[in-house]
Protein backbone atom coordinates (compact mmCIF):
# COMPACT_ATOMS: atom_id res chain seq x y z
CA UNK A 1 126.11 139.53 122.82
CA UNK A 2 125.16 142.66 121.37
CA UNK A 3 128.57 143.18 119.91
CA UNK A 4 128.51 139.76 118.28
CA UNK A 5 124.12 139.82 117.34
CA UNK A 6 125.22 143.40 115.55
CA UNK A 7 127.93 142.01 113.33
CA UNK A 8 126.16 138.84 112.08
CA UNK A 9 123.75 140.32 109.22
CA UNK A 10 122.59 137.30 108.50
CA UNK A 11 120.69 136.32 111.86
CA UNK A 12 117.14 137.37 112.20
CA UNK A 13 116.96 139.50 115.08
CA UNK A 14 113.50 139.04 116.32
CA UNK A 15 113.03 139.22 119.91
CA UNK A 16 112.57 135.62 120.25
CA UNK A 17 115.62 134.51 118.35
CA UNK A 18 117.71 137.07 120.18
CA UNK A 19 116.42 135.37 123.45
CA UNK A 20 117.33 132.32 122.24
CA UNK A 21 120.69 133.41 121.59
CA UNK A 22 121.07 134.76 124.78
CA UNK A 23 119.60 131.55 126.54
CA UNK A 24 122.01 129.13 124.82
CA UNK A 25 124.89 131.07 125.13
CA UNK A 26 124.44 131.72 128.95
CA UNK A 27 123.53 127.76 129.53
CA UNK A 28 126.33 126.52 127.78
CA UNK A 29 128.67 128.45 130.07
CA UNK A 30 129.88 127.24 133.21
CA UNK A 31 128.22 128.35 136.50
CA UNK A 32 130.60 130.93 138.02
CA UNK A 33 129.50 131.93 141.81
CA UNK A 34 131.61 134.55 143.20
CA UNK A 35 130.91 137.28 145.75
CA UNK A 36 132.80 140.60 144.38
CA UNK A 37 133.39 143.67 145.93
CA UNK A 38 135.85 145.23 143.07
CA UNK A 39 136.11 144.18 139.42
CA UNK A 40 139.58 143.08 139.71
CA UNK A 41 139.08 140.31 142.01
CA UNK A 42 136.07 138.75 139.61
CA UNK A 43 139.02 139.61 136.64
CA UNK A 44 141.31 137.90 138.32
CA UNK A 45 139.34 134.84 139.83
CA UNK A 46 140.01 131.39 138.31
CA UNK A 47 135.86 131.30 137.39
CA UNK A 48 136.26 134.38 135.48
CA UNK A 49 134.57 134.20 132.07
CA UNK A 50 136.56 136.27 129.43
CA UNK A 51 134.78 137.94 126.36
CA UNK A 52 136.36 135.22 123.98
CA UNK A 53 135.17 132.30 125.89
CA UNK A 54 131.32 134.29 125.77
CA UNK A 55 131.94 134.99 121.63
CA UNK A 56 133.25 131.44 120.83
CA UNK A 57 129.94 130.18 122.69
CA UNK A 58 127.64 132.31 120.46
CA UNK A 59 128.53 130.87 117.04
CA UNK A 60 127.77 127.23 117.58
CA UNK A 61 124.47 128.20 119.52
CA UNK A 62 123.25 130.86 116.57
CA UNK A 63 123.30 127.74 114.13
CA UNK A 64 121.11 125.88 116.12
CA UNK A 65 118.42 128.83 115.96
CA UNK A 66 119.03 129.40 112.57
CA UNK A 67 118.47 125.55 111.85
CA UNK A 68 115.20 125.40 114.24
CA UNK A 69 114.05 128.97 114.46
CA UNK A 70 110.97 129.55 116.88
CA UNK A 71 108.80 131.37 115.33
């Protein structure tokens, strides 16, 4: 998210439209519950969430703060 928040110059990055980013993104995700011990078997588990899938989520979700900001 950070990645993605830094390269869009034209989102306000106030703390609570940053938290909205973060809350949409993260709720429009599916719920992934898996017990790791090593970073390979979460990598290579079917519920694994890639950064693409996380990105693609972000853009959708920033219009709708931009549209409805909260402050």
């Amino acid at each position: 998210m950070r990645e993605v928040l830094g390269n869009d110059q034209a989102f306000c990055r106030c703390v609570t439209n940053v938290e909205d980013a973060y809350a949409l993104a993260v709720n429009s995700l599916p719920p992934s519950y898996i017990q790791v011990t090593r970073d390979e078997k979460y990598t290579q588990s079917h519920d694994f969430i890639n950064r693409a899938t996380i990105r693609g989520k972000y853009h959708p979700d920033n219009e709708k703060i931009r549209a409805e900001p909260n402050h």
